[in-house]
N, C-alpha and C. Protein backbone atom coordinates (compact mmCIF):
# COMPACT_ATOMS: atom_id res chain seq x y z
N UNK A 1 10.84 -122.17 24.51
CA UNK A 1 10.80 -122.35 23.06
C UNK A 1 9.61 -121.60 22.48
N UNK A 2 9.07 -121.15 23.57
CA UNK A 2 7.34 -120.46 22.89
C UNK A 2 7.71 -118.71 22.43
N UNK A 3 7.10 -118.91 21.34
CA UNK A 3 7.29 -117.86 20.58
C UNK A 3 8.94 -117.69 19.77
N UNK A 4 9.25 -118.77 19.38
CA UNK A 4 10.52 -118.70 18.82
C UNK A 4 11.04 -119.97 18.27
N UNK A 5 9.63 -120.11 17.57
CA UNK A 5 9.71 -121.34 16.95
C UNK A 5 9.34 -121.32 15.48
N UNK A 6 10.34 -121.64 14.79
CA UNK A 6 10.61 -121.47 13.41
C UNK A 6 11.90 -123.13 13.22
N UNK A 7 11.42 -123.17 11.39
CA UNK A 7 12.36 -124.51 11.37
C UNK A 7 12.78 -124.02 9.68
N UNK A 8 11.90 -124.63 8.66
CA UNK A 8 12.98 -125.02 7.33
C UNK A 8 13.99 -124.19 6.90
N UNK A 9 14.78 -123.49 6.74
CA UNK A 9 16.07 -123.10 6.19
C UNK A 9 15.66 -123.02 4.61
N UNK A 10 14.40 -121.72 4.23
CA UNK A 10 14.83 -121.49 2.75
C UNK A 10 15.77 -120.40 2.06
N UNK A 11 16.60 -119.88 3.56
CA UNK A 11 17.89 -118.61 2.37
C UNK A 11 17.07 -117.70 2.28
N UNK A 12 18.01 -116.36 2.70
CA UNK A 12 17.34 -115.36 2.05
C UNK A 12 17.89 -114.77 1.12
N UNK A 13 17.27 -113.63 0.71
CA UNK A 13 18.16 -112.86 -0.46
C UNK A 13 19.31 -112.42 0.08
N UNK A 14 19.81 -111.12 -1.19
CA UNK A 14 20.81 -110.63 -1.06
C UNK A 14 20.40 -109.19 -0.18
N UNK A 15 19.51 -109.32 0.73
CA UNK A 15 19.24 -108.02 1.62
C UNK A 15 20.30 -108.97 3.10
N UNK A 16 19.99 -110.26 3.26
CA UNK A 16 20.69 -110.56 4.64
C UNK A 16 22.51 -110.58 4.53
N UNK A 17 22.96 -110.75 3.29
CA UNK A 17 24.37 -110.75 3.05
C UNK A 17 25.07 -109.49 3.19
N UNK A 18 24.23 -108.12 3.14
CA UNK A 18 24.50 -107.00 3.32
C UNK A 18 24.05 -105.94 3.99
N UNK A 19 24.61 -104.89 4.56
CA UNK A 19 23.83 -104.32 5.35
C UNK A 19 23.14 -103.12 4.66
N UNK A 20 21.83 -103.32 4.59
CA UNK A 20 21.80 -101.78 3.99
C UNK A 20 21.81 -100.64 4.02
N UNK A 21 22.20 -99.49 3.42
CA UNK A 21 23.20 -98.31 3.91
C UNK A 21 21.87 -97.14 4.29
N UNK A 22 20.44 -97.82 3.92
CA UNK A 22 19.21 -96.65 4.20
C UNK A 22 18.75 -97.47 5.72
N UNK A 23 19.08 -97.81 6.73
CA UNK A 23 18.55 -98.65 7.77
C UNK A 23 18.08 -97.46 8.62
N UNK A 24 16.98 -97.55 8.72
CA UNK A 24 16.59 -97.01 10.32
C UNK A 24 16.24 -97.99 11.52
N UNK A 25 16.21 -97.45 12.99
CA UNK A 25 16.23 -98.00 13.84
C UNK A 25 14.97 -98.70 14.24
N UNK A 26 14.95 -100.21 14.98
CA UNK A 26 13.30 -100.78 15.32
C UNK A 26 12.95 -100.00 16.14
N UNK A 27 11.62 -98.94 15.93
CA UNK A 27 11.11 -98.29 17.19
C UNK A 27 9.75 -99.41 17.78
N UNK A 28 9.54 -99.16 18.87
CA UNK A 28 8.98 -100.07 19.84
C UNK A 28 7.37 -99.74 19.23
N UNK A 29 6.64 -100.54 19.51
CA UNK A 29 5.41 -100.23 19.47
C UNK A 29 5.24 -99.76 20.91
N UNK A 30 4.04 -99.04 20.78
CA UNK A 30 3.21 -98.48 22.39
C UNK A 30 2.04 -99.42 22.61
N UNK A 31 2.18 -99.97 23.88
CA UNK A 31 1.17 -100.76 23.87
C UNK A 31 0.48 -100.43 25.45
N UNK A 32 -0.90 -100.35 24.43
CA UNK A 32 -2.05 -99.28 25.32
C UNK A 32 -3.38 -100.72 25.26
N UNK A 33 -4.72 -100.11 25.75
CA UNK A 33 -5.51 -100.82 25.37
C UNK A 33 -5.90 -101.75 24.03
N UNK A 34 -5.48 -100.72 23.10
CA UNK A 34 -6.21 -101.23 21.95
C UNK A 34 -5.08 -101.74 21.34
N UNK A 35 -3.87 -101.95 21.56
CA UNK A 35 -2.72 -103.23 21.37
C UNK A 35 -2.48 -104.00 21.71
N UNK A 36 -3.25 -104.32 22.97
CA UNK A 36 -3.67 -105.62 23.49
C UNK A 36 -4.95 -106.19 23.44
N UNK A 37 -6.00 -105.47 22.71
CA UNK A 37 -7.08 -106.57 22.36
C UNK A 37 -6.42 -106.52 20.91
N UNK A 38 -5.57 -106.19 19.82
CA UNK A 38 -5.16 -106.29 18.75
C UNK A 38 -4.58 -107.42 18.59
N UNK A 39 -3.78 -107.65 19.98
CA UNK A 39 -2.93 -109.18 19.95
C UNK A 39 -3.76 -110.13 20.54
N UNK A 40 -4.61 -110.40 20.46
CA UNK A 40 -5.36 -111.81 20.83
C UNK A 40 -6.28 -112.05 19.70
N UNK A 41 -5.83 -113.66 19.92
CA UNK A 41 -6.18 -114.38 18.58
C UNK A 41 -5.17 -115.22 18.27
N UNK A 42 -5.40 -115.96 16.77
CA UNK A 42 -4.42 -117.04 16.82
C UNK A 42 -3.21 -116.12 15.66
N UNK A 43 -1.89 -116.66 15.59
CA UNK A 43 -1.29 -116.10 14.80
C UNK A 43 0.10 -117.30 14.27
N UNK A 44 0.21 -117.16 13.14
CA UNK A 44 0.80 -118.57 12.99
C UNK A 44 2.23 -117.72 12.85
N UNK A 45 3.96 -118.79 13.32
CA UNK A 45 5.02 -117.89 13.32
C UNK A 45 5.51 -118.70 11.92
N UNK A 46 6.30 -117.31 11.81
CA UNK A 46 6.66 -117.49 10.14
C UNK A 46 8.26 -117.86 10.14
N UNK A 47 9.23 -116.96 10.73
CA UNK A 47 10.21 -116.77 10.44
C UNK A 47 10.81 -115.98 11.98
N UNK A 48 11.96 -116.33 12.20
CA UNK A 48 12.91 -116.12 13.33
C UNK A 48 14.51 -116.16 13.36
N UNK A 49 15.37 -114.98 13.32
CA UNK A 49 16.52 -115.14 13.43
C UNK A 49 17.29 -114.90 15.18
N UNK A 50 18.51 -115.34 15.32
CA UNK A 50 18.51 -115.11 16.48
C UNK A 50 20.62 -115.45 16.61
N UNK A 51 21.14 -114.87 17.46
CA UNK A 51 22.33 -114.62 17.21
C UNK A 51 22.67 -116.12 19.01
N UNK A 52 21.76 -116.10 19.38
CA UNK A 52 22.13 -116.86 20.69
C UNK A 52 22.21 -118.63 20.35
N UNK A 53 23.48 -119.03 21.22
CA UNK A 53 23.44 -120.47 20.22
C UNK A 53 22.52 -121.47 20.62
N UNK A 54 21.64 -121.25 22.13
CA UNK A 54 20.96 -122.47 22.06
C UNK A 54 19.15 -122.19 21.67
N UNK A 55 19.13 -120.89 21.21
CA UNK A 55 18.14 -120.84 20.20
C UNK A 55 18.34 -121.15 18.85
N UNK A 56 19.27 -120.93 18.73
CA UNK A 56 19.72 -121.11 16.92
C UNK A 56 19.44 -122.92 16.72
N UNK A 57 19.60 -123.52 18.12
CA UNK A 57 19.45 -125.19 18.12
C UNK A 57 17.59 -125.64 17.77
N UNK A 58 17.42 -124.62 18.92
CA UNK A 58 15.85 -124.92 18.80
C UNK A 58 15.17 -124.98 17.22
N UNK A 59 15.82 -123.37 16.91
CA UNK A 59 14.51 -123.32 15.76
C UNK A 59 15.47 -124.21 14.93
N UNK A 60 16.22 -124.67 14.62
CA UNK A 60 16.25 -125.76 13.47
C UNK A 60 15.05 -127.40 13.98
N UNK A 61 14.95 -127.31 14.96
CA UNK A 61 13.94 -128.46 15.09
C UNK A 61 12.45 -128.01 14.74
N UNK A 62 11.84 -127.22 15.07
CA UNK A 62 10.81 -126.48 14.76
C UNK A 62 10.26 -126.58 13.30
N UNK A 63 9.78 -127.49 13.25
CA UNK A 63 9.05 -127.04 11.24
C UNK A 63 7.93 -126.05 11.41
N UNK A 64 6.93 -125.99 12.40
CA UNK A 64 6.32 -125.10 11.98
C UNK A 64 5.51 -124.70 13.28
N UNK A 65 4.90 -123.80 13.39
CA UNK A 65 3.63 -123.42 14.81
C UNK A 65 3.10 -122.46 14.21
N UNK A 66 1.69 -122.58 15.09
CA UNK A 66 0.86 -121.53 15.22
C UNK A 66 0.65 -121.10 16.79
N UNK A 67 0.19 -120.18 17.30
CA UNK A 67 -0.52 -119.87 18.54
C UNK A 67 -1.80 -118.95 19.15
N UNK A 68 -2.29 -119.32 19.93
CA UNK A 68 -3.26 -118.62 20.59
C UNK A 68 -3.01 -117.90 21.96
N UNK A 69 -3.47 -116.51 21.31
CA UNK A 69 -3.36 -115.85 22.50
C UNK A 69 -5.08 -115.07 23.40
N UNK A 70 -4.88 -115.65 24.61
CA UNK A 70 -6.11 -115.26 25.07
C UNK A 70 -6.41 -114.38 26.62
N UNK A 71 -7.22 -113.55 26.56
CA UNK A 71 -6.89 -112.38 27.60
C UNK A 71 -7.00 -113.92 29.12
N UNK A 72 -6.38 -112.91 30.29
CA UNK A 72 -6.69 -113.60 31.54
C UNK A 72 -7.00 -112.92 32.84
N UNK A 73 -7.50 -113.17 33.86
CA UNK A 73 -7.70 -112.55 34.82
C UNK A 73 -6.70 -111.44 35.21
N UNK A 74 -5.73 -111.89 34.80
CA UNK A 74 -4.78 -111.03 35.39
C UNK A 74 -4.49 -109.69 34.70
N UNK A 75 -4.51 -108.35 34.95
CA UNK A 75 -4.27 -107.49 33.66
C UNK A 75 -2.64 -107.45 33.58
N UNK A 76 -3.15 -107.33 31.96
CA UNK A 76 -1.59 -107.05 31.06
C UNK A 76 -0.95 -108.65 31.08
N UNK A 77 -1.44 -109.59 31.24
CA UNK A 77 -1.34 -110.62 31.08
C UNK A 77 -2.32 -111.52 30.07
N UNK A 78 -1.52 -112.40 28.79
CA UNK A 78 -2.00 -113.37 28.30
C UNK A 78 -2.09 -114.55 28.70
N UNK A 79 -2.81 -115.89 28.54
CA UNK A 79 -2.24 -117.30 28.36
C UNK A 79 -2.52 -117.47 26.96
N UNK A 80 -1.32 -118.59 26.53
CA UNK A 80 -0.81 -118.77 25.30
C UNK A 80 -1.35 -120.07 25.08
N UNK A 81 -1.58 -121.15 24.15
CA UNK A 81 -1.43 -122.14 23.80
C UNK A 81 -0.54 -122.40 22.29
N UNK A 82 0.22 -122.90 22.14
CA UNK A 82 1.25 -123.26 21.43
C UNK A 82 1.04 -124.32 20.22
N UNK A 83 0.85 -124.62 19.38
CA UNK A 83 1.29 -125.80 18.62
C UNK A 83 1.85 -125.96 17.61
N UNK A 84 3.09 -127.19 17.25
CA UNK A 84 4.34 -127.15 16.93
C UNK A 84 4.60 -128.26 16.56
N UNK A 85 5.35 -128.45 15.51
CA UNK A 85 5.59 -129.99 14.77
C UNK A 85 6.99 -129.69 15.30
N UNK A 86 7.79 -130.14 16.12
CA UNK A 86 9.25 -130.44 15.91
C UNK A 86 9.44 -131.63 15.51
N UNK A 87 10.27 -131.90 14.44
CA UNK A 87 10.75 -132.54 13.51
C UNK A 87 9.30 -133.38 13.23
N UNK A 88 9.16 -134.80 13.59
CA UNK A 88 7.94 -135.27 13.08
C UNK A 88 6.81 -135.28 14.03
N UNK A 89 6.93 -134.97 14.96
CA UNK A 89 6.46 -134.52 16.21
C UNK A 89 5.35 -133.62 16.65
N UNK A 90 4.21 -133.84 17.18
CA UNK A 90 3.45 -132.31 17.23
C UNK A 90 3.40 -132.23 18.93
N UNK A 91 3.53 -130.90 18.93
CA UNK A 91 3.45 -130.77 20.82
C UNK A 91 2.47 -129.57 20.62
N UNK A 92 1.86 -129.77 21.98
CA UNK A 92 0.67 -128.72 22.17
C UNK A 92 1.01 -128.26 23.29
N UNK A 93 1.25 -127.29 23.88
CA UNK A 93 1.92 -126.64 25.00
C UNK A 93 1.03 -125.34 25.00
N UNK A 94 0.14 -125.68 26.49
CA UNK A 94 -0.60 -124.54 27.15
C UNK A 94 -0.15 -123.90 28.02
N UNK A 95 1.40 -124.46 28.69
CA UNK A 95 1.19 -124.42 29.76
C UNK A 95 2.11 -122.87 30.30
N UNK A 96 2.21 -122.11 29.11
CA UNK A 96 2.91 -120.40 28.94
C UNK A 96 2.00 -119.76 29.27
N UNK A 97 2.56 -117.90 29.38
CA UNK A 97 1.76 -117.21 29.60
C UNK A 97 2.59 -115.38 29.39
N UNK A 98 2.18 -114.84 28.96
CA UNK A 98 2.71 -113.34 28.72
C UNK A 98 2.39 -112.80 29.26
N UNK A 99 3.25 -111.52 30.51
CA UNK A 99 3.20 -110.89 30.87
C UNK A 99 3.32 -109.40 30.30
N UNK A 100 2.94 -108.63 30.33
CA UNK A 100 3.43 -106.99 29.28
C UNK A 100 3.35 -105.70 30.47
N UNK A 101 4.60 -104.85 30.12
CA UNK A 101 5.18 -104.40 30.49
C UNK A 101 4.93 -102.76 29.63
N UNK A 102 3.85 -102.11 30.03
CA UNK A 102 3.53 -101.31 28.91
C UNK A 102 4.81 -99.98 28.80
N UNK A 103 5.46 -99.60 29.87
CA UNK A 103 6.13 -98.60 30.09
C UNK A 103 7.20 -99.07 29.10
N UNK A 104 7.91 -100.50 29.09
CA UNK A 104 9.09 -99.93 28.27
C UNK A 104 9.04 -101.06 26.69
N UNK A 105 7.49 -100.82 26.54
CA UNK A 105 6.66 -101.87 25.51
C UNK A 105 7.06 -103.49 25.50
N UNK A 106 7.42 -104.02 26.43
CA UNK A 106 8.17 -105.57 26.86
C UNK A 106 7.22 -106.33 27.15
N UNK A 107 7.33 -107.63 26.31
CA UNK A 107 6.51 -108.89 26.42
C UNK A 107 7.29 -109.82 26.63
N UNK A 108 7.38 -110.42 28.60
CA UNK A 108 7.85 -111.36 29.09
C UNK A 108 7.06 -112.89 28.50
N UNK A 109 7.71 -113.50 27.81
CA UNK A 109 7.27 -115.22 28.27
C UNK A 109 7.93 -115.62 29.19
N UNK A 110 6.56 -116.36 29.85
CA UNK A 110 6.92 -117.39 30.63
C UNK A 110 6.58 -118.84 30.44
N UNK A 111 7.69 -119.71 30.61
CA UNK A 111 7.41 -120.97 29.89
C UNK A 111 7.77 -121.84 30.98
N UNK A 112 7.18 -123.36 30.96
CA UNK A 112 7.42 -124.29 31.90
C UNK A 112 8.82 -124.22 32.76
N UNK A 113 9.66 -124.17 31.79
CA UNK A 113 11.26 -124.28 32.02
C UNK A 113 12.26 -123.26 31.62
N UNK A 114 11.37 -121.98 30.99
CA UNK A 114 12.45 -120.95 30.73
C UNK A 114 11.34 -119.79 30.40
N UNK A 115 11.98 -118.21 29.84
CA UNK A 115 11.20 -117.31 30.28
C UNK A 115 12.23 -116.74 29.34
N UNK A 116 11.33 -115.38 28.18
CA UNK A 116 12.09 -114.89 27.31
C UNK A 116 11.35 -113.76 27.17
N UNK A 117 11.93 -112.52 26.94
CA UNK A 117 12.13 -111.10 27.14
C UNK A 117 12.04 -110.63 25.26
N UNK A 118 10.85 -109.90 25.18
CA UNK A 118 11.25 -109.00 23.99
C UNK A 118 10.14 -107.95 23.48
N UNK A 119 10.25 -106.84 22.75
CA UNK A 119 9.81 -105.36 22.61
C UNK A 119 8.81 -105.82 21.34
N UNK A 120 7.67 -105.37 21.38
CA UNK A 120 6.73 -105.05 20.30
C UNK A 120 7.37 -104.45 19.23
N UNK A 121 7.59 -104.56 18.07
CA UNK A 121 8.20 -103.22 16.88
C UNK A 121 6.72 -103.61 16.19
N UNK A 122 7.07 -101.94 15.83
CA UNK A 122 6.08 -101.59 14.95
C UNK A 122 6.54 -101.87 13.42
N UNK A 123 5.13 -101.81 13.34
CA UNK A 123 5.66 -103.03 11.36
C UNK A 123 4.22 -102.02 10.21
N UNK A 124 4.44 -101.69 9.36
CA UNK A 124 3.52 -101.38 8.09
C UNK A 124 2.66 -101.98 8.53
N UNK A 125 2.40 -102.85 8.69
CA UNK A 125 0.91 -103.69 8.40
C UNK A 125 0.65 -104.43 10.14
N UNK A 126 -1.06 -104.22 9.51
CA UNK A 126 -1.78 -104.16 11.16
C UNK A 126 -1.77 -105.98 11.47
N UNK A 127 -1.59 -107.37 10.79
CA UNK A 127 -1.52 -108.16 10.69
C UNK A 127 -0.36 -108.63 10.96
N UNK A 128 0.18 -108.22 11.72
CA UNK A 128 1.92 -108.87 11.93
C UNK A 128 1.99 -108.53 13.24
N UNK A 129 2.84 -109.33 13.71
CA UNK A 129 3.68 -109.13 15.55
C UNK A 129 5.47 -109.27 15.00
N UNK A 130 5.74 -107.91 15.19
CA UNK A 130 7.12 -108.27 15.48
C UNK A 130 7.61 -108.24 16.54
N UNK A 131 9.06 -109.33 16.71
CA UNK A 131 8.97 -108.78 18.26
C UNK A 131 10.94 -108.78 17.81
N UNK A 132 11.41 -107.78 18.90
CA UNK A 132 12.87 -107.83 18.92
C UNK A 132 13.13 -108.42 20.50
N UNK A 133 13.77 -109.63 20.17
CA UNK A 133 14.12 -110.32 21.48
C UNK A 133 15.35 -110.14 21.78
N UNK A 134 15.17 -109.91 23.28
CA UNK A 134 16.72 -109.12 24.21
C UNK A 134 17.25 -110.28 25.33
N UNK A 135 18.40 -110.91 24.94
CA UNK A 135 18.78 -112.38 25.42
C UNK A 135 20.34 -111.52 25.71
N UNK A 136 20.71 -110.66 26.58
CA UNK A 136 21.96 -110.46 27.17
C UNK A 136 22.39 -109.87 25.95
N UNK A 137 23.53 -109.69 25.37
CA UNK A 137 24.50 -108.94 24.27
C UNK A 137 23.68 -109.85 22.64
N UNK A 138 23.23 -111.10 22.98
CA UNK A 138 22.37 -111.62 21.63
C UNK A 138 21.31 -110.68 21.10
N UNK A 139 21.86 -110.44 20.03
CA UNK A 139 19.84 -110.04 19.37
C UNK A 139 19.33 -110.88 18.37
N UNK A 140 17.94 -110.71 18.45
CA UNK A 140 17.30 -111.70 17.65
C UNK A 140 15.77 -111.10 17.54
N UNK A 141 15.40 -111.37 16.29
CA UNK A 141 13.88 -111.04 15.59
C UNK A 141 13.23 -111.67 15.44
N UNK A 142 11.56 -111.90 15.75
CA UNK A 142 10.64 -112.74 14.96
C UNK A 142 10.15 -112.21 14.65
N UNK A 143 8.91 -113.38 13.79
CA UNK A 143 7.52 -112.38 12.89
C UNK A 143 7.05 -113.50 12.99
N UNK A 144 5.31 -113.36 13.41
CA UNK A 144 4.07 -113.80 13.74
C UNK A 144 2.90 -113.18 12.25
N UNK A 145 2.54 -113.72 11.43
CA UNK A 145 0.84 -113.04 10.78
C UNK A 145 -0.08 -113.55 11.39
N UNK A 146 -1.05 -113.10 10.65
CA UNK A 146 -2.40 -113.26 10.91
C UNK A 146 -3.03 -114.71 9.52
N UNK A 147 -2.31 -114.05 8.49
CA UNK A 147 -2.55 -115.63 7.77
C UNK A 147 -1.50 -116.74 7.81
N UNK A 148 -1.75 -117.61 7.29
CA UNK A 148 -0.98 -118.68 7.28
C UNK A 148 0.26 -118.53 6.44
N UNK A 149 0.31 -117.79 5.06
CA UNK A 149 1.32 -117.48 4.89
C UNK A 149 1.64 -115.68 4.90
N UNK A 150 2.52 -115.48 4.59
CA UNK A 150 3.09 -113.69 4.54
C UNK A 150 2.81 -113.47 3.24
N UNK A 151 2.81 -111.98 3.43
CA UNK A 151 2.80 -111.29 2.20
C UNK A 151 4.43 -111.50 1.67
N UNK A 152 4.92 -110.58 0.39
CA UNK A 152 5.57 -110.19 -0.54
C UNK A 152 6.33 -109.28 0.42
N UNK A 153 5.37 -108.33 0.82
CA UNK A 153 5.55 -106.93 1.57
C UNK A 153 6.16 -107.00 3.06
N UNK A 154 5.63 -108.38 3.81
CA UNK A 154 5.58 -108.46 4.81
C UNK A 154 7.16 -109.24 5.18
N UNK A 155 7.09 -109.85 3.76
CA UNK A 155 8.27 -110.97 3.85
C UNK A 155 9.90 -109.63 3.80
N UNK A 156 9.81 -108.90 2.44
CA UNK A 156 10.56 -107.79 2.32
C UNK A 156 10.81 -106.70 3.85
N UNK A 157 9.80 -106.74 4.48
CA UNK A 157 9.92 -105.80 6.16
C UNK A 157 10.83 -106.18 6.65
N UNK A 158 10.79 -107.48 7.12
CA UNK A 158 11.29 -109.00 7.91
C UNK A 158 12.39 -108.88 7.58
N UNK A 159 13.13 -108.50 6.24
CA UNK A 159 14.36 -109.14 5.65
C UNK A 159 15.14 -108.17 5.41
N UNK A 160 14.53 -106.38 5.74
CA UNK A 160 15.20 -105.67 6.09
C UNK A 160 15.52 -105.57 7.24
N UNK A 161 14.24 -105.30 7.95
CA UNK A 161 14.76 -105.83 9.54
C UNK A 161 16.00 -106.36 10.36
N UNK A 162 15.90 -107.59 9.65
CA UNK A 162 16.86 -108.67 9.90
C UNK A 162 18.48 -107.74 9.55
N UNK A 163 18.53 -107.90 8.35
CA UNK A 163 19.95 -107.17 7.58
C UNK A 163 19.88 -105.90 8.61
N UNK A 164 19.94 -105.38 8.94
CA UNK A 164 19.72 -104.07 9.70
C UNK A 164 19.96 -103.93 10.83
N UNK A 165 19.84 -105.52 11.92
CA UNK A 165 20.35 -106.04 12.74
C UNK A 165 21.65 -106.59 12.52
N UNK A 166 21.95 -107.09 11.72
CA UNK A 166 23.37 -107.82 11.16
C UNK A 166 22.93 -108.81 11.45
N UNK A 167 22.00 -109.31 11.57
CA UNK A 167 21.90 -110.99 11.68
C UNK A 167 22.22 -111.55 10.38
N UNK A 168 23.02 -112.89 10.24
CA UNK A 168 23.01 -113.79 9.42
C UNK A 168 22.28 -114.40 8.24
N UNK A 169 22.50 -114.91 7.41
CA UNK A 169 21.91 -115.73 6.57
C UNK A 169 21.97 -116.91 7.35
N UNK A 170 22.83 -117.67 7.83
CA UNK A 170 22.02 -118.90 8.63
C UNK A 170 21.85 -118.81 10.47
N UNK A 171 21.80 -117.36 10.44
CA UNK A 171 20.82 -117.13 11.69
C UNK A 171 19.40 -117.21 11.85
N UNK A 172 18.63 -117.15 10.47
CA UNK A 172 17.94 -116.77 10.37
C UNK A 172 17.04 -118.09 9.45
N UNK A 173 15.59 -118.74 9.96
CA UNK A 173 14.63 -119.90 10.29
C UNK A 173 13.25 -119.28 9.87
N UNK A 174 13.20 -119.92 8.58
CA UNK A 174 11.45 -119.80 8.40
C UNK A 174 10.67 -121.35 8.49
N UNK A 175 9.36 -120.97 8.94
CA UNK A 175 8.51 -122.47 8.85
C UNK A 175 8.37 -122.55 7.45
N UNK A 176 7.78 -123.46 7.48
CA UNK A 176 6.86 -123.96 6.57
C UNK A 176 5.46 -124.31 6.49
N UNK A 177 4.25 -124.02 5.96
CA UNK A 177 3.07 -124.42 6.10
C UNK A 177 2.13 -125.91 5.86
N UNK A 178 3.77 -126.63 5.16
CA UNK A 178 3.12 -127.62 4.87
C UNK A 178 2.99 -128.34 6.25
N UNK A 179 1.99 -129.67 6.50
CA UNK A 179 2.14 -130.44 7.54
C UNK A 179 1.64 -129.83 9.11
N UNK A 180 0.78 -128.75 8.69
CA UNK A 180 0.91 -128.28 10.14
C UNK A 180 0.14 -128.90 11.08
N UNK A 181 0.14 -129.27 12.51
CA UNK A 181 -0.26 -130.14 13.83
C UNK A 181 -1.50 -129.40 13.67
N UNK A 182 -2.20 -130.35 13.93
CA UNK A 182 -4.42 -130.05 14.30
C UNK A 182 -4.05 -129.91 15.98
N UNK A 183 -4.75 -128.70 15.85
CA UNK A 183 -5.20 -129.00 17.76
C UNK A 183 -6.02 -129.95 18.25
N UNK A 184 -5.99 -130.37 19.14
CA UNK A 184 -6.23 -131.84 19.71
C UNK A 184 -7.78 -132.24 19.31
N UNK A 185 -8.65 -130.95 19.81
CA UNK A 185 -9.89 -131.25 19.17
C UNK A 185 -10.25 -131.28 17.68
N UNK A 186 -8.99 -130.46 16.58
CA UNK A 186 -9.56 -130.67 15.83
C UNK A 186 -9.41 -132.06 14.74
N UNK A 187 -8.86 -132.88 15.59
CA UNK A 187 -8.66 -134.43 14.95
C UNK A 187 -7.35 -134.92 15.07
N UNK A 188 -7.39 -136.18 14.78
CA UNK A 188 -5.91 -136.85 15.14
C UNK A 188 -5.64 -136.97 14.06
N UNK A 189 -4.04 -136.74 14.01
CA UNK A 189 -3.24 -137.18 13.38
C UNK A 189 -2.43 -138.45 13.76
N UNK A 190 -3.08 -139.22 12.90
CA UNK A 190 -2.22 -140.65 12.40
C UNK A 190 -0.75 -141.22 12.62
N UNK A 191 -0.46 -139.99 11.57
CA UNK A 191 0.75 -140.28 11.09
C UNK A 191 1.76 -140.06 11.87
N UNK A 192 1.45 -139.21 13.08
CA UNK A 192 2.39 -138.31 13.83
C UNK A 192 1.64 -138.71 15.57
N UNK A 193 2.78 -138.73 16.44
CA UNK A 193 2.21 -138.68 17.88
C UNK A 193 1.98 -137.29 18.19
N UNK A 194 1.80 -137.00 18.83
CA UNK A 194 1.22 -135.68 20.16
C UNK A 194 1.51 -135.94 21.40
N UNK A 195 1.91 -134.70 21.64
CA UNK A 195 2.57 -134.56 23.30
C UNK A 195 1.72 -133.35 23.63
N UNK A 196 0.67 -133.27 24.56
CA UNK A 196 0.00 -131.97 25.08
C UNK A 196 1.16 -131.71 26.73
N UNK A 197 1.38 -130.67 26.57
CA UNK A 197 2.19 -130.22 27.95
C UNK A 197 0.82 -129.88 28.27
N UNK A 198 0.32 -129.92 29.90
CA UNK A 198 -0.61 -129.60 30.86
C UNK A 198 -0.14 -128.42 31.38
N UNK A 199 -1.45 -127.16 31.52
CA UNK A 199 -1.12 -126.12 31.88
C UNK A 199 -0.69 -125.26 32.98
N UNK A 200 -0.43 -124.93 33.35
CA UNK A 200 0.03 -124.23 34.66
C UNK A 200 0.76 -123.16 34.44
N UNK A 201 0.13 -121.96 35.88
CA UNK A 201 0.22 -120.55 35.73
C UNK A 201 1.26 -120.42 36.71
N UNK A 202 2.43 -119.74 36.52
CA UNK A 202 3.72 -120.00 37.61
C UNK A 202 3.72 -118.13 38.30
């Protein structure tokens, strides 16, 4: 579920109902040194479409995440920490980790119980992770910023993107910022339980 976690259902325009007739193709980002100290840090996910049906299950539970990504002994490898309100729920899940694949620009997750495959695209703006995820004949897109919410600009990329893929209007899952889970140290929440998954490197 890491890195493909998106929840409220606000509709998009009239760019996802149609395809548009100026589309060019997602080219991959190259990822060298300085695209991997670019991606570490925290980055909160915004929005995720996806044509496969037992992702399409997930991100409707998903209201919202952020994550951290942090270098590791290993090169070309991250560990991730995760956190995620599904439905009223907050889970903190360390227990992932990214592998990268610089030759054919591919960022493996690996997750407790499953493991998901997808390409860096390059995006206008230096504050964004897109990624195009490759799940057998499914395709599917996310988008990661750097702030809490997106730009105008950033949101418009995303939503050509998307249309361009033929993905759906209800393929397609944005969070929301309201309500988002504190990491464990930074205070409890009350109102809501917490589930920390314990980490481990597989």
């Amino acid at each position: 579920m890491a890195l493909a976690c998106v929840a409220i259902i606000l509709g998009l325009a009239h760019l996802l109902t149609a395809k548009p007739l100026d589309c060019e193709p997602l080219v991959p980002e190259t990822i060298d040194n300085a695209t991997m100290t670019k991606l570490l840090g925290k980055w909160f996910y915004i929005a995720g479409a996806s044509q496969h049906p037992a992702t399409l299950k997930q991100l409707e539970l998903i209201k919202n995440a952020y994550y951290f990504m942090y270098p590791s002994n290993h090169q070309d490898t991250f560990l991730v920490t995760e956190v995620m309100r599904v439905n009223d729920k907050c889970v903190v899940d360390n227990s992932s980790y990214i592998s990268v694949i610089r030759d054919n620009f591919t960022m493996i997750l690996h997750g407790e119980n499953e493991s998901s495959v997808a390409q860096l695209i390059k995006s206008s703006f230096e504050d964004t992770m897109t990624l195009y995820h490759i799940d057998g004949t499914h395709k599917g897109l996310s988008i990661s910023v750097r702030a809490q919410n997106m730009s105008t600009e950033q949101l418009e990329e995303f939503k050509t993107q998307v249309a361009c893929l033929g993905l759906k209007e209800e393929e397609t899952f944005y969070t929301t910022a309201k309500d988002l889970c504190p990491m464990e140290e930074e205070g409890n929440d009350k109102k809501h339980s917490v589930e920390v998954v314990e980490p481990s490197l597989g």
